[in-house]
C-alpha atoms as a PDB file:
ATOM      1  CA  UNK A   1      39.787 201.209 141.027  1.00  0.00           C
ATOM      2  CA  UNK A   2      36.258 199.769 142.283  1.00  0.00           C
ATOM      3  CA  UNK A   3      36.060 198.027 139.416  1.00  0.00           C
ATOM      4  CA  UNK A   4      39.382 196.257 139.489  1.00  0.00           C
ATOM      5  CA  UNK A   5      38.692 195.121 142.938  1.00  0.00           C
ATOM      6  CA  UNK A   6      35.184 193.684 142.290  1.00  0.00           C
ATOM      7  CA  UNK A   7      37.105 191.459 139.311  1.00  0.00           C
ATOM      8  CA  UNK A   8      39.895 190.308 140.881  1.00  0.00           C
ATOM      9  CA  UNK A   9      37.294 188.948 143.597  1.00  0.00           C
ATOM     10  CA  UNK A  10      35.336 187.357 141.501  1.00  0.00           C
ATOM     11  CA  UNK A  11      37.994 186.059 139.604  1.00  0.00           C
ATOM     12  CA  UNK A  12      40.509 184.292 141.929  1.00  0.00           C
ATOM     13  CA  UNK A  13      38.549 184.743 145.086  1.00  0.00           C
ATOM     14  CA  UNK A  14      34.493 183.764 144.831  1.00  0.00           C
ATOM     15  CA  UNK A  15      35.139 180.821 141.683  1.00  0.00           C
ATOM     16  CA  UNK A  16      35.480 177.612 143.862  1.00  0.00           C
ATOM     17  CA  UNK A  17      37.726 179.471 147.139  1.00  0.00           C
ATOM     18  CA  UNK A  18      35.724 179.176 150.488  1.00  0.00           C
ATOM     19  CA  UNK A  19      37.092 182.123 152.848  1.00  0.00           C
ATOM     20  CA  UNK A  20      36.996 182.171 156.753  1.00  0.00           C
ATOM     21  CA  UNK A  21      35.279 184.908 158.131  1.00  0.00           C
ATOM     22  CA  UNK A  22      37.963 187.380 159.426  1.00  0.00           C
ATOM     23  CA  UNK A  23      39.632 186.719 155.675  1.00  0.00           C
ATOM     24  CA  UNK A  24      35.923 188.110 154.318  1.00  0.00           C
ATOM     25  CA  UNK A  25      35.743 190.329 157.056  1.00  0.00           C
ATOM     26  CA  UNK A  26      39.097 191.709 156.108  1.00  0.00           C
ATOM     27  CA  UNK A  27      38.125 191.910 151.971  1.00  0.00           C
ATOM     28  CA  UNK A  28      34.862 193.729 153.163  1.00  0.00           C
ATOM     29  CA  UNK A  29      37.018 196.894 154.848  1.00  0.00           C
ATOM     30  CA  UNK A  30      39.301 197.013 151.886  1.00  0.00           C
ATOM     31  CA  UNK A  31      36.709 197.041 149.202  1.00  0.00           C
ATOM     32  CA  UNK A  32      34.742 199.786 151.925  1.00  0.00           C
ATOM     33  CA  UNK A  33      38.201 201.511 152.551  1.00  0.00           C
ATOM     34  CA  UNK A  34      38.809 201.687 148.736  1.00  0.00           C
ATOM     35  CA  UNK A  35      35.264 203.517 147.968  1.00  0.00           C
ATOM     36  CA  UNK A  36      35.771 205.892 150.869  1.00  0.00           C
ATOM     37  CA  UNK A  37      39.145 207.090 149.411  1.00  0.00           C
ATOM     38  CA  UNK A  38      37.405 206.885 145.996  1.00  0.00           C
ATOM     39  CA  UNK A  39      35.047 209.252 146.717  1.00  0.00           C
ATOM     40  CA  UNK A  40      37.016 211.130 148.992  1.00  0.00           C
ATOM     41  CA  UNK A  41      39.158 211.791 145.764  1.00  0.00           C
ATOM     42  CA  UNK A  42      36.497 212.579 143.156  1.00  0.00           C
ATOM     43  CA  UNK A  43      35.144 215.509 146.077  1.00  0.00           C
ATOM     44  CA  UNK A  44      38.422 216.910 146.567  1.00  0.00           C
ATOM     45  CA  UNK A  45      38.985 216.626 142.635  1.00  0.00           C
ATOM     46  CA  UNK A  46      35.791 218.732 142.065  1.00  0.00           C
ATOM     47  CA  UNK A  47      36.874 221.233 144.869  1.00  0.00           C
ATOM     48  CA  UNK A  48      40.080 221.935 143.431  1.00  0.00           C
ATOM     49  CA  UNK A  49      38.542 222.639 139.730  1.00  0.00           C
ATOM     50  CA  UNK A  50      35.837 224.681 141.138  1.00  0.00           C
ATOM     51  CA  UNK A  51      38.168 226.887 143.410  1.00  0.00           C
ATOM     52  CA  UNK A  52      41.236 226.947 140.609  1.00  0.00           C
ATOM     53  CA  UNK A  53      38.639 228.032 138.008  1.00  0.00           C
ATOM     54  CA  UNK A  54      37.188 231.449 140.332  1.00  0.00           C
ATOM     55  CA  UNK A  55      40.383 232.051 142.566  1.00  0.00           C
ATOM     56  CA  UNK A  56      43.615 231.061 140.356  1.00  0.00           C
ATOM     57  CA  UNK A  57      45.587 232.812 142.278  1.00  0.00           C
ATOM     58  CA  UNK A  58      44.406 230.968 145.284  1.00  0.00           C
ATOM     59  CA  UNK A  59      45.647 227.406 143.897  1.00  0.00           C
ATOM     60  CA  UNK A  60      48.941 226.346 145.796  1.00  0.00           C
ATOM     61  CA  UNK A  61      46.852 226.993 149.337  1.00  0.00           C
ATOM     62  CA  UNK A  62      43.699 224.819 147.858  1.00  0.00           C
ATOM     63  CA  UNK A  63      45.933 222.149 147.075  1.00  0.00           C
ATOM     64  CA  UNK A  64      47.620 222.854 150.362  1.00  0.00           C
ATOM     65  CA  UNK A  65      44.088 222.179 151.957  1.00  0.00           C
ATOM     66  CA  UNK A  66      43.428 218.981 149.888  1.00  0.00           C
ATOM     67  CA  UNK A  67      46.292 217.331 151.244  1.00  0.00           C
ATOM     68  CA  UNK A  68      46.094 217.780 154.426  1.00  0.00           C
ATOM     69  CA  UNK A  69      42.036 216.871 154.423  1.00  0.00           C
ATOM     70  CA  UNK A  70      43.816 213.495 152.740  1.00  0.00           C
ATOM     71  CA  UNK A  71      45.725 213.129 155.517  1.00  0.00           C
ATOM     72  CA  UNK A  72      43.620 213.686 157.850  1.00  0.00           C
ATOM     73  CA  UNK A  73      41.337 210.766 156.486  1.00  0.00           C
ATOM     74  CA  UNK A  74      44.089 208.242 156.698  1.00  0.00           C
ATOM     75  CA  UNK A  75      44.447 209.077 159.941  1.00  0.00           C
ATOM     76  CA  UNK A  76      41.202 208.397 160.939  1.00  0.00           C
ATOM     77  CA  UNK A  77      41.417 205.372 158.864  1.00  0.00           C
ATOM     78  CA  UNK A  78      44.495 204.423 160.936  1.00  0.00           C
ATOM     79  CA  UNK A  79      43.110 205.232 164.457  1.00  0.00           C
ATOM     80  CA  UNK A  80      39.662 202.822 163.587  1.00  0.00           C
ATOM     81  CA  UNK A  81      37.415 206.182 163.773  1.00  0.00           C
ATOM     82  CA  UNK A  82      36.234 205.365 160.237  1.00  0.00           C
ATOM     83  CA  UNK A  83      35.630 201.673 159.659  1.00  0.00           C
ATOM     84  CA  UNK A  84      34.157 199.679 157.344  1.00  0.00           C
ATOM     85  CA  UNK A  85      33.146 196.685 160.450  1.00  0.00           C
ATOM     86  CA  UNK A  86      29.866 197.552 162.782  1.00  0.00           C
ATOM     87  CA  UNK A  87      31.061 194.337 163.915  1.00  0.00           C
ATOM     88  CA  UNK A  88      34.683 193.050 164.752  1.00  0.00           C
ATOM     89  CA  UNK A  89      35.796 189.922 164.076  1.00  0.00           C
ATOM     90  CA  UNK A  90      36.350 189.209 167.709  1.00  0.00           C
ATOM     91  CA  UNK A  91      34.328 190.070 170.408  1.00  0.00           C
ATOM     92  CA  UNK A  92      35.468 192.323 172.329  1.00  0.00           C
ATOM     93  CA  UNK A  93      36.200 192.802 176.277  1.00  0.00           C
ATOM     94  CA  UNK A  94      32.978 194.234 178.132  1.00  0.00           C
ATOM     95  CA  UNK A  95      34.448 197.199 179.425  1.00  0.00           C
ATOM     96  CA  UNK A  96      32.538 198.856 182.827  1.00  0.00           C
ATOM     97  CA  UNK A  97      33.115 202.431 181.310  1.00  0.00           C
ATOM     98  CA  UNK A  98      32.762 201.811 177.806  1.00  0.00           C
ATOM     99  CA  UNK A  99      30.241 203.635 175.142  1.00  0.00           C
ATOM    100  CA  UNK A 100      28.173 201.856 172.164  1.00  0.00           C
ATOM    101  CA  UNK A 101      27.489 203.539 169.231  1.00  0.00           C
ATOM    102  CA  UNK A 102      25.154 202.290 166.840  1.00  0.00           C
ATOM    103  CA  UNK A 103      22.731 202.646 164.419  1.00  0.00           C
ATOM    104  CA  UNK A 104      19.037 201.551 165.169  1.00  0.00           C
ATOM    105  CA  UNK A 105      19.135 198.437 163.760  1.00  0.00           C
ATOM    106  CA  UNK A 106      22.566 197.273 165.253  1.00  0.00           C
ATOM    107  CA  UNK A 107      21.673 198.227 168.835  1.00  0.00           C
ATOM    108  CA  UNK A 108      18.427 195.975 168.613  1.00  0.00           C
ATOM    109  CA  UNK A 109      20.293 193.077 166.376  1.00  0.00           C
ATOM    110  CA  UNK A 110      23.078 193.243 169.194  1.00  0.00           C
ATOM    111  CA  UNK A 111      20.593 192.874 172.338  1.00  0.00           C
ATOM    112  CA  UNK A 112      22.377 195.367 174.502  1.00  0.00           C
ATOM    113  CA  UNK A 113      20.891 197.132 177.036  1.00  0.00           C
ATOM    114  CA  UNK A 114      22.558 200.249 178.800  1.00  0.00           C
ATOM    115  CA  UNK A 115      21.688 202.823 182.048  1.00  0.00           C
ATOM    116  CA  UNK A 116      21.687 205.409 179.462  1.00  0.00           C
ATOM    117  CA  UNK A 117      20.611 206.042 175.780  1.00  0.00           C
ATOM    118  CA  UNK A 118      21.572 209.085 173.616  1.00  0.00           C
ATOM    119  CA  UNK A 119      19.330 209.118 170.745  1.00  0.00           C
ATOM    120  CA  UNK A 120      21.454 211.252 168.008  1.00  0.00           C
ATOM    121  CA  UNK A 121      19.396 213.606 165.393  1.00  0.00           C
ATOM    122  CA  UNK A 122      16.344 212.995 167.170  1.00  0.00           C
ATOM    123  CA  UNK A 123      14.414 215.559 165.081  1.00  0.00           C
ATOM    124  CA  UNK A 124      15.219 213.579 161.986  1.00  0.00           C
ATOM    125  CA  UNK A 125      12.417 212.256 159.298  1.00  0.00           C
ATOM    126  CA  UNK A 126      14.281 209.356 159.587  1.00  0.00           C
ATOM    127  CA  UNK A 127      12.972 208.029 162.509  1.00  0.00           C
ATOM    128  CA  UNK A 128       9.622 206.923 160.492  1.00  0.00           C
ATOM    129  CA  UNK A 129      11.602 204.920 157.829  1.00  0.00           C
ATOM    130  CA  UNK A 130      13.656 202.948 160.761  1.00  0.00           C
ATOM    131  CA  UNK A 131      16.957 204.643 160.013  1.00  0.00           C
ATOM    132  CA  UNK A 132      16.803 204.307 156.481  1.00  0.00           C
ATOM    133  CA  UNK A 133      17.217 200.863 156.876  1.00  0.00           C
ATOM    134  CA  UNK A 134      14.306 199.336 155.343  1.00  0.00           C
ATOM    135  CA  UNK A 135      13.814 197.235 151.990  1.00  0.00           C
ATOM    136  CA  UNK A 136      11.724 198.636 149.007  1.00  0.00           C
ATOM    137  CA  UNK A 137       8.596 196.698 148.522  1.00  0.00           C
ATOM    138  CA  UNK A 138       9.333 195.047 151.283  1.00  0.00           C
ATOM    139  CA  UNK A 139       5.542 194.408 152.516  1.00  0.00           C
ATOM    140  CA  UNK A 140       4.964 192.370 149.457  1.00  0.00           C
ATOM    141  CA  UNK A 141       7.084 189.568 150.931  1.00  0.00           C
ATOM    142  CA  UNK A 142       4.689 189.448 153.855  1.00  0.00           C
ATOM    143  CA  UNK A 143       2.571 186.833 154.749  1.00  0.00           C
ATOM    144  CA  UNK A 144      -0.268 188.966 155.670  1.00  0.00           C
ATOM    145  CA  UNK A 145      -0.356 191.084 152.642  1.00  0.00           C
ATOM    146  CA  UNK A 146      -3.762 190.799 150.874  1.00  0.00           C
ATOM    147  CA  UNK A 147      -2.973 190.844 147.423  1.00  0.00           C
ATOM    148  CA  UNK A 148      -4.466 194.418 146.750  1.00  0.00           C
ATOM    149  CA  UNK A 149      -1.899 197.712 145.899  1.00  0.00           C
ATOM    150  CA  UNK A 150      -0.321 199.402 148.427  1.00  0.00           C
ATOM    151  CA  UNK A 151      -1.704 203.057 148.707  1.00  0.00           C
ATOM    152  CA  UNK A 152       0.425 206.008 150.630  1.00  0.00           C
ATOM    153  CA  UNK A 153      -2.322 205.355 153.256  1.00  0.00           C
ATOM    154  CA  UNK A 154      -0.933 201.705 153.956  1.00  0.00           C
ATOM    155  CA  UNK A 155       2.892 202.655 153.872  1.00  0.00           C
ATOM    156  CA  UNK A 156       2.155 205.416 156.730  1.00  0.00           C
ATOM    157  CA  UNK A 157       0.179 203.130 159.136  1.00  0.00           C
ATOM    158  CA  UNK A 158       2.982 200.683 158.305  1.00  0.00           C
ATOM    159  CA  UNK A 159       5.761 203.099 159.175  1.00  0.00           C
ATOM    160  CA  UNK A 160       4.272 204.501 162.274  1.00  0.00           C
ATOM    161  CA  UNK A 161       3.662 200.565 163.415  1.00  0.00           C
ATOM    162  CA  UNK A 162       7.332 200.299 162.759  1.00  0.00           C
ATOM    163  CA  UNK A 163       7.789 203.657 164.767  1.00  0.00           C
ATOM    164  CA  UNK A 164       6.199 202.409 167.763  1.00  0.00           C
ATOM    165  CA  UNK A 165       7.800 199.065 167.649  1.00  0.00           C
ATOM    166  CA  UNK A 166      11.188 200.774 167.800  1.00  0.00           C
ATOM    167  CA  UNK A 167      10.262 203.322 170.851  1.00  0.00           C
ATOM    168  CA  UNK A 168       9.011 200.139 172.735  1.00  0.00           C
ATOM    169  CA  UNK A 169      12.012 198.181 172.122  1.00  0.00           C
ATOM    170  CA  UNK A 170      14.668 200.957 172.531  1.00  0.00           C
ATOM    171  CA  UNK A 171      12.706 201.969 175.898  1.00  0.00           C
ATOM    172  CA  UNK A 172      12.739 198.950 176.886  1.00  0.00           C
ATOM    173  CA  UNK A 173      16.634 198.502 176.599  1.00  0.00           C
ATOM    174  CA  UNK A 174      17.617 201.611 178.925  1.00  0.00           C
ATOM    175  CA  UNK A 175      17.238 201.167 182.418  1.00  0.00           C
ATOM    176  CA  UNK A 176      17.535 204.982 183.898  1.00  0.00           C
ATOM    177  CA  UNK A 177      17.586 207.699 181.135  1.00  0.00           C
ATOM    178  CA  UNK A 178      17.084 208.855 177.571  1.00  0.00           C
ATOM    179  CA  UNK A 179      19.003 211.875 176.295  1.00  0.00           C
ATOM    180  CA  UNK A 180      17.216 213.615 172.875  1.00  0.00           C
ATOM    181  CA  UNK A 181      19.716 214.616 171.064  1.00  0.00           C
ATOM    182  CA  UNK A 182      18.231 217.341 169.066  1.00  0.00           C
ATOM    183  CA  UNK A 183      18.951 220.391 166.627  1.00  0.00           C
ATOM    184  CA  UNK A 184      16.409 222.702 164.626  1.00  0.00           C
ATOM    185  CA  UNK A 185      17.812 222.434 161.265  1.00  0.00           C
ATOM    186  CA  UNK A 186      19.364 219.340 159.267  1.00  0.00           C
ATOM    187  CA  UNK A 187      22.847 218.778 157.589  1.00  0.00           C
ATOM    188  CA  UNK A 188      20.552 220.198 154.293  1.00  0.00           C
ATOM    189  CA  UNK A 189      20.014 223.499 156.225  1.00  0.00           C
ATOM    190  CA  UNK A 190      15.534 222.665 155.717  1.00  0.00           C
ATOM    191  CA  UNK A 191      13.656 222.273 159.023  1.00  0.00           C
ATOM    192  CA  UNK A 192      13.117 218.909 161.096  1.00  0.00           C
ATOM    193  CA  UNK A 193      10.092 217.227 160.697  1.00  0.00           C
ATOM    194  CA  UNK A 194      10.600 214.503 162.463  1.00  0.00           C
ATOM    195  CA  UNK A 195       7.626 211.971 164.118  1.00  0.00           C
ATOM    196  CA  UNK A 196       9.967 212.288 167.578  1.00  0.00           C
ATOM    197  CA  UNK A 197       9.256 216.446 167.632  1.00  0.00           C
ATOM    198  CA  UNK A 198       6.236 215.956 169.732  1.00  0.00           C
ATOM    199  CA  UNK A 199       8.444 213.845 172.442  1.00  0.00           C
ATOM    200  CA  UNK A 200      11.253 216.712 172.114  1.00  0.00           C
ATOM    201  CA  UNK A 201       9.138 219.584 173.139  1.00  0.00           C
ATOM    202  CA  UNK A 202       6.974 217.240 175.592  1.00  0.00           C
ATOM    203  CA  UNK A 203      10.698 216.913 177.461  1.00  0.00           C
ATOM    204  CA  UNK A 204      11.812 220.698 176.949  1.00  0.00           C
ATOM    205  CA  UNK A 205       8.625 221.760 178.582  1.00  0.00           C
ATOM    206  CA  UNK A 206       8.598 219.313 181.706  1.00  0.00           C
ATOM    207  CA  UNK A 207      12.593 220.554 181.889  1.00  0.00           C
ATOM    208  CA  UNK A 208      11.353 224.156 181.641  1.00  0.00           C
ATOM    209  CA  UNK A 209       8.006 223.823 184.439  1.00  0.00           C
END
């Protein structure tokens, strides 16, 4: 299906045909739409062969269940909840009781600045690597780079600059308060380790005294 798409782009859409934006906008959410029911449909697919070979009996309702998880995506689809544009095409109306959500590097690329900030998965590792959002081998593309290899001593004073570039910039774009949005254990089940755990317990204990 992916594969189709990414042909009949190239073929009658990227050889000498210059798109407007909201026409590239619009071919970026259905090639994103497309994966997301893609892999939607090769999870369900391995559900349904690993609960029809233990519980046979069992297969009408896990079929039953499948389609109504499939329905329930393409609702969400419908309703914008899952959506292949951070940004939309047009900007929209500032609205007095509205709420932003973004990733890290959205919020700072889009300038905002808010009363309050709820920072989600606060305990996450993630925090150190900017969100995930970083490029590998990225500090050889920097000016200041000296030439010599990069040890695991460099790319830890390197992330925890890029840690404390983010806390100053994020602090400075809330005006009143910062909400840590915290839990114990990740989506894995394993224990957070985050670089933010220090600031979490600094705040539970001045909530607690």
């Amino acid at each position: 299906c992916l594969v189709v798409f990414d042909r009949a782009i190239q073929k009658f859409l990227w050889h000498g045909s210059n798109l407007a934006y909201d026409q590239l906008a619009a071919l970026r959410e259905l090639m994103e739409t497309a994966q997301h029911y893609w892999e939607v449909n090769g999870r369900l697919g391995k559900e349904l062969k690993v609960n029809d070979s233990s519980q046979t009996n069992q297969q009408p309702s896990n079929r039953q269940r499948s389609t109504q998880t499939i329905a329930q995506f393409i609702l969400m689809l419908r309703r914008g909840t899952v959506t292949a544009n951070p940004y939309p095409v047009r900007r929209l109306p500032t609205a007095t009781n509205g709420v932003t959500l973004a990733t890290i590097f959205q919020y700072r690329a889009a300038r905002r600045c808010h009363r309050w900030h709820f920072w989600l998965d606060a305990g996450s590792s993630l925090w150190l690597s900017g969100g995930a959002a970083t490029l590998f081998g990225a500090h050889l593309f920097l000016k200041e780079w000296s030439g010599r290899p990069w040890t695991e001593e460099d790319k830890v004073q390197a992330d925890q600059q890029r840690l404390e570039r983010i806390l100053r910039d994020l602090f400075g774009r809330v005006t009143e308060r910062v909400y840590l949005c915290h839990s114990e254990l990740a989506v894995s089940g394993t224990e957070q380790n985050g670089p933010l755990l220090s600031l979490i317990h600094t705040a539970i204990n001045t909530a607690v005294s």
